[in-house]
PDB file of N, CA and C in Angstrom:
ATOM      1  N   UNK A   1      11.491  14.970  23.035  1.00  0.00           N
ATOM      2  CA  UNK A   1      10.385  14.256  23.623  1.00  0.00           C
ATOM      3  C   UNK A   1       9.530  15.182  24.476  1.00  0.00           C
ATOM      4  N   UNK A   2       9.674  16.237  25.132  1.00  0.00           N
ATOM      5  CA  UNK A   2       9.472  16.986  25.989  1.00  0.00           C
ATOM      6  C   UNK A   2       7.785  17.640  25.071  1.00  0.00           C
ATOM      7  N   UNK A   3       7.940  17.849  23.449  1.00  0.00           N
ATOM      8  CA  UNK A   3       7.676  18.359  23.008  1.00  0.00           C
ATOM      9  C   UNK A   3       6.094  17.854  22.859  1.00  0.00           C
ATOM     10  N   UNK A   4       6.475  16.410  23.139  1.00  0.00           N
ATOM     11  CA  UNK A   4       5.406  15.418  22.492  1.00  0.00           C
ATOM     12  C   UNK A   4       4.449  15.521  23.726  1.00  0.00           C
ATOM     13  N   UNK A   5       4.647  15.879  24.956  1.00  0.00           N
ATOM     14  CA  UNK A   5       3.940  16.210  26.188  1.00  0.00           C
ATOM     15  C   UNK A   5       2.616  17.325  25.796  1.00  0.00           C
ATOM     16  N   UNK A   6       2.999  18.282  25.267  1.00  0.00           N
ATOM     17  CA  UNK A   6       2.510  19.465  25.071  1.00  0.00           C
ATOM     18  C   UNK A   6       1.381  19.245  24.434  1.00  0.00           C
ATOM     19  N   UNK A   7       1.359  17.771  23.477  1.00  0.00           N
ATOM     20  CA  UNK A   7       0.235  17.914  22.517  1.00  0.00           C
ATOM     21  C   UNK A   7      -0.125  16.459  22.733  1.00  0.00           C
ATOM     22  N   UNK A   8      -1.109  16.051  24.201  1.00  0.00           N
ATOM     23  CA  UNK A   8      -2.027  15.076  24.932  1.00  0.00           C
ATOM     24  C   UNK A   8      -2.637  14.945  23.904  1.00  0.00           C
ATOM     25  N   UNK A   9      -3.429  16.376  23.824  1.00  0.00           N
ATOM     26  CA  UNK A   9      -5.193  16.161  23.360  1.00  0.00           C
ATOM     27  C   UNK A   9      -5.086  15.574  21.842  1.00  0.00           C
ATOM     28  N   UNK A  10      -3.716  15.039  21.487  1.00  0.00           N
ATOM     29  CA  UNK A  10      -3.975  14.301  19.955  1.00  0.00           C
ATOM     30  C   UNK A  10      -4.345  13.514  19.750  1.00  0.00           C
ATOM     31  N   UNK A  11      -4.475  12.879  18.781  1.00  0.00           N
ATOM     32  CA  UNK A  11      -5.126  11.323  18.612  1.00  0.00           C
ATOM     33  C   UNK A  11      -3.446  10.114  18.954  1.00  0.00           C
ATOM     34  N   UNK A  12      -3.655   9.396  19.722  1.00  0.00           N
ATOM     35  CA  UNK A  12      -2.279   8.041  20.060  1.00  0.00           C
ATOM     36  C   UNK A  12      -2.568   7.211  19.161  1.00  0.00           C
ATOM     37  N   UNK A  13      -1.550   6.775  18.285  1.00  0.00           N
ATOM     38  CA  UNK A  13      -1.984   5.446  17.534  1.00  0.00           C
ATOM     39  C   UNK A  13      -1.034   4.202  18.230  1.00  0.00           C
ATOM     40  N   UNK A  14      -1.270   3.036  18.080  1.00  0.00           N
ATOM     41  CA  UNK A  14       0.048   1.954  18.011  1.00  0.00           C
ATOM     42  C   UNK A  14       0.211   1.372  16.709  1.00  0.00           C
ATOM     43  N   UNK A  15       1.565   1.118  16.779  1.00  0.00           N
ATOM     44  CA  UNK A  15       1.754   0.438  14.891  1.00  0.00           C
ATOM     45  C   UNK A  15       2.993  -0.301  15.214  1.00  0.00           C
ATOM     46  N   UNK A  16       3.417  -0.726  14.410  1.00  0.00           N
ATOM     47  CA  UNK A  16       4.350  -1.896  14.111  1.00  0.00           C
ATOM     48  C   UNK A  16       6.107  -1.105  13.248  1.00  0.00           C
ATOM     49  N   UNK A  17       6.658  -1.184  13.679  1.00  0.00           N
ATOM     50  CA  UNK A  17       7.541  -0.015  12.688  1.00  0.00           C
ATOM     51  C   UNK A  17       7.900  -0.712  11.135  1.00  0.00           C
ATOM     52  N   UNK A  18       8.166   0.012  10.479  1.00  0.00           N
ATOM     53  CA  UNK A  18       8.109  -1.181   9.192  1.00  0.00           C
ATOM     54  C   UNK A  18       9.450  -0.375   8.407  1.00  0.00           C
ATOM     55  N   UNK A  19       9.981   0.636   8.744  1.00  0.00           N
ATOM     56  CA  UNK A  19      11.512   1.140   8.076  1.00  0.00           C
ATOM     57  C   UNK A  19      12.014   2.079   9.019  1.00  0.00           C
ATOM     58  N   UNK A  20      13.130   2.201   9.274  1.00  0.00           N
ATOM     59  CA  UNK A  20      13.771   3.190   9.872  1.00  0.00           C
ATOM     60  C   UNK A  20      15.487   3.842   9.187  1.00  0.00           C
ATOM     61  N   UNK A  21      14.977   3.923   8.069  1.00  0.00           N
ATOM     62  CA  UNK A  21      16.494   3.797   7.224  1.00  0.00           C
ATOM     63  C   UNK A  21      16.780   5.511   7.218  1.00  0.00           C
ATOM     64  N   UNK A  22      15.461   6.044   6.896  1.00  0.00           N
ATOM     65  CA  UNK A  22      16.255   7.774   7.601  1.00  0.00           C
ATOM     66  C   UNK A  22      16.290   8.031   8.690  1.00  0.00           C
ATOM     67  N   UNK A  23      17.285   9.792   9.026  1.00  0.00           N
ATOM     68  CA  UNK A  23      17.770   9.939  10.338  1.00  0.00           C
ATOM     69  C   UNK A  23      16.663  10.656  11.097  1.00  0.00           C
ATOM     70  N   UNK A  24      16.276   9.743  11.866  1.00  0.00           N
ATOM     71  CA  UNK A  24      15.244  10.616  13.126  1.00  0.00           C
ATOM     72  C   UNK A  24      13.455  10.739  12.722  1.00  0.00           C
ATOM     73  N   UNK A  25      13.619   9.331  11.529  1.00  0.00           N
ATOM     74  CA  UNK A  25      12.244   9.305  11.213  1.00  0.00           C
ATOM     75  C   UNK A  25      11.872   8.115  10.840  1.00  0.00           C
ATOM     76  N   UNK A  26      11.010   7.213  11.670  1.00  0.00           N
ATOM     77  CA  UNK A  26      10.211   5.961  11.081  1.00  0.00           C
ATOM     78  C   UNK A  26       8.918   6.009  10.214  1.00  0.00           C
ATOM     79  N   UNK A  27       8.638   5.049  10.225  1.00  0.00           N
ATOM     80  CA  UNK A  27       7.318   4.146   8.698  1.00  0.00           C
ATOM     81  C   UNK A  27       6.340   3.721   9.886  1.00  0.00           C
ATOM     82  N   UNK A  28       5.684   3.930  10.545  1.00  0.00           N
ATOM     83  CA  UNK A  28       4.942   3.073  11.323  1.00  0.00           C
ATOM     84  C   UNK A  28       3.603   2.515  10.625  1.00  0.00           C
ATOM     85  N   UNK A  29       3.345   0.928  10.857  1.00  0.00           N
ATOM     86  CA  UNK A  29       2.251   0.962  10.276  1.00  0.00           C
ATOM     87  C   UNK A  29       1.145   0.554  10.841  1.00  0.00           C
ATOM     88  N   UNK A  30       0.531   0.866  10.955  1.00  0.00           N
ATOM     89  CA  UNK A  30      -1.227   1.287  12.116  1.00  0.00           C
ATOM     90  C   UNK A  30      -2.139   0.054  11.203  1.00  0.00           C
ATOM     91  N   UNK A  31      -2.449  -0.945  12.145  1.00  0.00           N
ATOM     92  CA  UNK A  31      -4.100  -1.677  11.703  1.00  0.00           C
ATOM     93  C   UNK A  31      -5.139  -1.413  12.417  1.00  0.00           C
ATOM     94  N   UNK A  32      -6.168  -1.267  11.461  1.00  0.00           N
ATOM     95  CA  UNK A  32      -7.502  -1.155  12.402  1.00  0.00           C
ATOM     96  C   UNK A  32      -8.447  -2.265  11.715  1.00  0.00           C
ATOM     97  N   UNK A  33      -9.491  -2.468  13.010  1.00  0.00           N
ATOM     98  CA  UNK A  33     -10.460  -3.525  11.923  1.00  0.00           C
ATOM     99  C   UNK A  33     -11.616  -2.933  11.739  1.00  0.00           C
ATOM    100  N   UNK A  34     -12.495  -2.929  10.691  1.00  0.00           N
ATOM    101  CA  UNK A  34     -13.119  -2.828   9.983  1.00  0.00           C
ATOM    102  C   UNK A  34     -14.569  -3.618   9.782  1.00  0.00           C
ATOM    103  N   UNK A  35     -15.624  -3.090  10.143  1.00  0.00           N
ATOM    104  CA  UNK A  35     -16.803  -4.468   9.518  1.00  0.00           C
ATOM    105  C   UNK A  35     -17.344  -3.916   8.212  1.00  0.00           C
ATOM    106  N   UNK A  36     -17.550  -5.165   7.715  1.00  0.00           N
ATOM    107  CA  UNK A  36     -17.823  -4.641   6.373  1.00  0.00           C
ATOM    108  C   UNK A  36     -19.427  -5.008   6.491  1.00  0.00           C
ATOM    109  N   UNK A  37     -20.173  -3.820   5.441  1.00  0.00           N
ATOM    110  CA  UNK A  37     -20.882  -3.231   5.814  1.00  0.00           C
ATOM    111  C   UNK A  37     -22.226  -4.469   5.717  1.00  0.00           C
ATOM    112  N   UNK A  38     -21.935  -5.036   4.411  1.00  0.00           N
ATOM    113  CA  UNK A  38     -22.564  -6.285   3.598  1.00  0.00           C
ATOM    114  C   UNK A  38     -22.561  -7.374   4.328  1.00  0.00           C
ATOM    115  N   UNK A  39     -21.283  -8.555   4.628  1.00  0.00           N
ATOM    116  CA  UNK A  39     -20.850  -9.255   5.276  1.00  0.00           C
ATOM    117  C   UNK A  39     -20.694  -9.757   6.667  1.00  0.00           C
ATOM    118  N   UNK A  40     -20.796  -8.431   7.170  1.00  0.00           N
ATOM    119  CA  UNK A  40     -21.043  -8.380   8.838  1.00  0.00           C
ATOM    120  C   UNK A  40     -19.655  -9.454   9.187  1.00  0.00           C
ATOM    121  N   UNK A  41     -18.749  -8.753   8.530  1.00  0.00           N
ATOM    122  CA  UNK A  41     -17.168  -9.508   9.317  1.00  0.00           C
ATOM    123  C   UNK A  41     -16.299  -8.623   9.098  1.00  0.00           C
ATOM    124  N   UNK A  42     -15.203  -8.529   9.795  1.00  0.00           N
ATOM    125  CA  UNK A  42     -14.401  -8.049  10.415  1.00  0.00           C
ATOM    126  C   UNK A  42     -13.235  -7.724   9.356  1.00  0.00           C
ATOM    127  N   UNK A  43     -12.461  -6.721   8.618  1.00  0.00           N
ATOM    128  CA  UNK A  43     -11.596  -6.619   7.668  1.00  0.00           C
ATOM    129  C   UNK A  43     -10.208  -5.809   8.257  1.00  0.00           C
ATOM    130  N   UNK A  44      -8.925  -6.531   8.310  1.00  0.00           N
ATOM    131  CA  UNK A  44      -8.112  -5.672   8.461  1.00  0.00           C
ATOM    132  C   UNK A  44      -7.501  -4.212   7.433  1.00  0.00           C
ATOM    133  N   UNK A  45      -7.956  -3.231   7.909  1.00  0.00           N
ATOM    134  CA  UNK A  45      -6.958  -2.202   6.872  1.00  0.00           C
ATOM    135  C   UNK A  45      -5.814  -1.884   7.661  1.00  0.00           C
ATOM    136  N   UNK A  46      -5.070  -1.249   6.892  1.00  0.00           N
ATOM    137  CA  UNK A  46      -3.406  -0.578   7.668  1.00  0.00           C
ATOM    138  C   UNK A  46      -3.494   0.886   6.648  1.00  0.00           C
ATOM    139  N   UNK A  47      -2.566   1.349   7.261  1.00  0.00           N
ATOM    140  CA  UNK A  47      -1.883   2.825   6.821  1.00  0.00           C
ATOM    141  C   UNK A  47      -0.662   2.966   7.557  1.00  0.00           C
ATOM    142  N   UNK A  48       0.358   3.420   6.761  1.00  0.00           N
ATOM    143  CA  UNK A  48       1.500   4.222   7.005  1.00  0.00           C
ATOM    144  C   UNK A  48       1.511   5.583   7.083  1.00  0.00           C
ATOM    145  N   UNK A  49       2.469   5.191   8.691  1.00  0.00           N
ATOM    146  CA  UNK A  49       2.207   6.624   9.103  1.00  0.00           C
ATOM    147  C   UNK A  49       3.907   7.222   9.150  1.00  0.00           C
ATOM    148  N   UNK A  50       4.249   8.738   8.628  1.00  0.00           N
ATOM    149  CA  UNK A  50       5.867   8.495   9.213  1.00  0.00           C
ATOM    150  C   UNK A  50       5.703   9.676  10.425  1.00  0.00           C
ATOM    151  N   UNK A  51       6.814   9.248  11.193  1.00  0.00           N
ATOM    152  CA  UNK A  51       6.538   9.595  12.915  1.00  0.00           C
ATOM    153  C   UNK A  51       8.197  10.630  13.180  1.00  0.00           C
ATOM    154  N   UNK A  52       8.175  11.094  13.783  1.00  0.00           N
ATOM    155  CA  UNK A  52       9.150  12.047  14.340  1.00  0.00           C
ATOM    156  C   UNK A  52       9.818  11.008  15.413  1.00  0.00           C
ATOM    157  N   UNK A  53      10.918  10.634  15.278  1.00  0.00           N
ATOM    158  CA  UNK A  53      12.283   9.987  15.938  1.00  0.00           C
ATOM    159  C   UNK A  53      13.139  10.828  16.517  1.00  0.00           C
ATOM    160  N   UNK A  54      13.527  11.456  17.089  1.00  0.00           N
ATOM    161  CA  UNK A  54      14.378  12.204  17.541  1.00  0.00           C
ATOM    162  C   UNK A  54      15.557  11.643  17.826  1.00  0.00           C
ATOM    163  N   UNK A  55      15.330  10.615  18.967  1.00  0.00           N
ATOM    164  CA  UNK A  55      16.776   9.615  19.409  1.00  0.00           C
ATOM    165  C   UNK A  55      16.984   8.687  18.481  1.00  0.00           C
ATOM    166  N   UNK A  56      16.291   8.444  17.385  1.00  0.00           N
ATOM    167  CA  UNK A  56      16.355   7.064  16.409  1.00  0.00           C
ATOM    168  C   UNK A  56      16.393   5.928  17.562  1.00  0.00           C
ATOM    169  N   UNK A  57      15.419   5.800  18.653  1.00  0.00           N
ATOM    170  CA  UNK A  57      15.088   4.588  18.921  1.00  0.00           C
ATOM    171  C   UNK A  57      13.995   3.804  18.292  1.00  0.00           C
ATOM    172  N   UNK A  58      13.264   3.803  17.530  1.00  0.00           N
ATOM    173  CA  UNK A  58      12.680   2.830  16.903  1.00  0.00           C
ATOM    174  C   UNK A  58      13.443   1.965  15.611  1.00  0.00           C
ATOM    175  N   UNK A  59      13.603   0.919  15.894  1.00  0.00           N
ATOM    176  CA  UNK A  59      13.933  -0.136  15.193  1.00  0.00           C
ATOM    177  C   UNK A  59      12.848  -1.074  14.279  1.00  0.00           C
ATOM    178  N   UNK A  60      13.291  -1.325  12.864  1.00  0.00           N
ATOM    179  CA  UNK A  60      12.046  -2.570  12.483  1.00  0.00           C
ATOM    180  C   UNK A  60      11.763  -3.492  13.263  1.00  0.00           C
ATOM    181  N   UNK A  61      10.639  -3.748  13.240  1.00  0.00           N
ATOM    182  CA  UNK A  61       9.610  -4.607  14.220  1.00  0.00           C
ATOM    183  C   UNK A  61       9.068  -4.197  15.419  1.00  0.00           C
ATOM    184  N   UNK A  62       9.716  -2.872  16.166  1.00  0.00           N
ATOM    185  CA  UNK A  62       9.019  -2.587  17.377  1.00  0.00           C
ATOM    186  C   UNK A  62       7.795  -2.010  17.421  1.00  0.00           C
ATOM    187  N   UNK A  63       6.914  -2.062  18.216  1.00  0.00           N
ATOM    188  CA  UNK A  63       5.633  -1.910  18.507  1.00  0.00           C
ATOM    189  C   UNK A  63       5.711  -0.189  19.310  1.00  0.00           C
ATOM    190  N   UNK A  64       5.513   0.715  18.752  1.00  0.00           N
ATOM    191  CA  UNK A  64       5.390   2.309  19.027  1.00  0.00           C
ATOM    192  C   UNK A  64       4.121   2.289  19.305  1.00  0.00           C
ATOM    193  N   UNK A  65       4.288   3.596  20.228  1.00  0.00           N
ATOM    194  CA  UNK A  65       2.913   4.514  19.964  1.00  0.00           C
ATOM    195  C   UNK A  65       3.256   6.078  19.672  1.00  0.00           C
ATOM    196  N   UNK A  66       2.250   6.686  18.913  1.00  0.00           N
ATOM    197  CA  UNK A  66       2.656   7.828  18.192  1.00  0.00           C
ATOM    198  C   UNK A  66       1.582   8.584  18.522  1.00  0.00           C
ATOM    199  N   UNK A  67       1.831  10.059  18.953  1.00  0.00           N
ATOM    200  CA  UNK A  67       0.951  11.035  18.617  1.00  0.00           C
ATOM    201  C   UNK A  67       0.945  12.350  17.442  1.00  0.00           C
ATOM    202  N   UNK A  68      -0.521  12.221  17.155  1.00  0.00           N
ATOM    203  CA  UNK A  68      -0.453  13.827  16.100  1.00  0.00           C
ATOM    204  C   UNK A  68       0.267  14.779  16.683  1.00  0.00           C
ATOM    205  N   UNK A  69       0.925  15.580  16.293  1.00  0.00           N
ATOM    206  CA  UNK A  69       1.945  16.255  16.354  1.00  0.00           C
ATOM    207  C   UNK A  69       1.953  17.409  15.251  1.00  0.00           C
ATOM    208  N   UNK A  70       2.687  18.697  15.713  1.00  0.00           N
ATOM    209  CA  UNK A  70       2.482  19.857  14.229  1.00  0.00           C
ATOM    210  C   UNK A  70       3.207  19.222  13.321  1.00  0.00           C
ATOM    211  N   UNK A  71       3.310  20.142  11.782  1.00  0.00           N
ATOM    212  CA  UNK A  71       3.811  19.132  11.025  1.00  0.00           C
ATOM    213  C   UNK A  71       5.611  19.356  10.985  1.00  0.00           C
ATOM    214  N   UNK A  72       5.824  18.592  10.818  1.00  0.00           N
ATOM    215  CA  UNK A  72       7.826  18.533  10.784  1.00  0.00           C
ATOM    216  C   UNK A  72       8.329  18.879   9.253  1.00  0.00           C
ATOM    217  N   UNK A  73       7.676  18.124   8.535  1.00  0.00           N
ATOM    218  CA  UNK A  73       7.846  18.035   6.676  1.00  0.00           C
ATOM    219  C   UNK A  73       6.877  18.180   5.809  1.00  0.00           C
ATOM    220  N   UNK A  74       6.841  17.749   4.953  1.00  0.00           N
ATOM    221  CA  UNK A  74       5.973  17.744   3.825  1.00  0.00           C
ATOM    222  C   UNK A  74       4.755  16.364   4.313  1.00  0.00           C
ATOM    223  N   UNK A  75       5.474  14.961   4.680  1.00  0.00           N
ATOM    224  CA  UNK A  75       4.672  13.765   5.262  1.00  0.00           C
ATOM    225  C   UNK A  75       4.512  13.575   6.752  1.00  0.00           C
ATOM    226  N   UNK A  76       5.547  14.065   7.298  1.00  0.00           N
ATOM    227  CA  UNK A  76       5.762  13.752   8.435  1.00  0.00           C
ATOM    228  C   UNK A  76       4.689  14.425   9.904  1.00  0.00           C
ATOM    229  N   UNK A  77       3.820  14.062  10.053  1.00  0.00           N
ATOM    230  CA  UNK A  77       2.803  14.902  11.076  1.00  0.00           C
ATOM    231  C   UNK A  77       2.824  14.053  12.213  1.00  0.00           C
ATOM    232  N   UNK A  78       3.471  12.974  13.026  1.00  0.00           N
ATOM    233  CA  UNK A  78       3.312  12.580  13.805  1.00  0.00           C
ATOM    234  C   UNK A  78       4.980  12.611  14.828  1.00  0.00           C
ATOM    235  N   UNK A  79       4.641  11.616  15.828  1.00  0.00           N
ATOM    236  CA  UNK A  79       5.641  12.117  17.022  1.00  0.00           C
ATOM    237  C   UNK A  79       5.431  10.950  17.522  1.00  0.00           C
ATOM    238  N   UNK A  80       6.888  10.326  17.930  1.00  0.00           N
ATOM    239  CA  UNK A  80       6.934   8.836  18.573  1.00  0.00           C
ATOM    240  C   UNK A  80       7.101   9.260  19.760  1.00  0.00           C
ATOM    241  N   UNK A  81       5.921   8.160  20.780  1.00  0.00           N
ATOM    242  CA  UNK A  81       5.790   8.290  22.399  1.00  0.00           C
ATOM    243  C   UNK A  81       6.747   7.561  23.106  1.00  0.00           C
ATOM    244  N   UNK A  82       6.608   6.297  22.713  1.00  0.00           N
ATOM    245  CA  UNK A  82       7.409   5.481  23.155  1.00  0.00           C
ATOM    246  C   UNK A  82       7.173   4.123  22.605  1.00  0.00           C
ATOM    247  N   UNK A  83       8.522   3.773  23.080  1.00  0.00           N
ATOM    248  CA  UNK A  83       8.415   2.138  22.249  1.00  0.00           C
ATOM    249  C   UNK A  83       7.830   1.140  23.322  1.00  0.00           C
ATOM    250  N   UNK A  84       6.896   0.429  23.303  1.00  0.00           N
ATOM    251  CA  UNK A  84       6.150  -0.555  23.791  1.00  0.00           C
ATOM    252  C   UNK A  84       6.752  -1.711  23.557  1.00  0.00           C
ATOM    253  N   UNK A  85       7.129  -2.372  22.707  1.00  0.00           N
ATOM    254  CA  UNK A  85       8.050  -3.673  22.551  1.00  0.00           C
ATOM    255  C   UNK A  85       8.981  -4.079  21.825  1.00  0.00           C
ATOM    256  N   UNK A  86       9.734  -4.188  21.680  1.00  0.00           N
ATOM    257  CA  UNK A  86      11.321  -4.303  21.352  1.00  0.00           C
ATOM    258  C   UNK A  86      10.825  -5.885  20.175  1.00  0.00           C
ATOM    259  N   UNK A  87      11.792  -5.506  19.300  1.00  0.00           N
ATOM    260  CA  UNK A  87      11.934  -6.831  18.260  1.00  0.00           C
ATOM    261  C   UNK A  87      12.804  -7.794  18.680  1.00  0.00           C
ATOM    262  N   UNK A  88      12.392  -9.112  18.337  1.00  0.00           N
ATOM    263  CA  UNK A  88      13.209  -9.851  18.870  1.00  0.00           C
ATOM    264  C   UNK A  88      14.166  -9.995  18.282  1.00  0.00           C
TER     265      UNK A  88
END
């Protein structure tokens, strides 16, 4: 975690966790809204993001926030901050 200090100036997302079945790495998945351009209303998109776990505290359903981070793997470019809300 110490590590995730070092690199502020990244972009923070929040997401929803949506798998945590490997060791020391979640699925987070990020919504943003959207107006569409025609319609002038509001569209949800998402993306999956996978995040650097270290302690494997993120569980499905908790609410993270993640920062860009160097890369770890081949997918993996992000870094979990902390967990914001626990699943019920």
């Amino acid at each position: 975690m110490d590590q995730a200090v070092k690199y502020k100036n990244g972009r923070t997302l929040t997401g929803i966790v949506v798998s945590d079945v490997n060791d020391k790495t979640i699925v987070v998945r990020v919504e943003t809204l959207v107006k569409h351009p025609l319609l002038k209303k509001y569209i949800r998109r998402h993306k999956k993001f996978t995040a650097h776990d270290p302690n494997n505290e993120g569980k499905v359903g908790d609410k993270v926030a993640i920062i860009e981070f160097r890369p770890m793997s081949r997918n993996k470019r992000w870094h979990i901050v902390s967990v914001l809300e626990k699943a019920v």
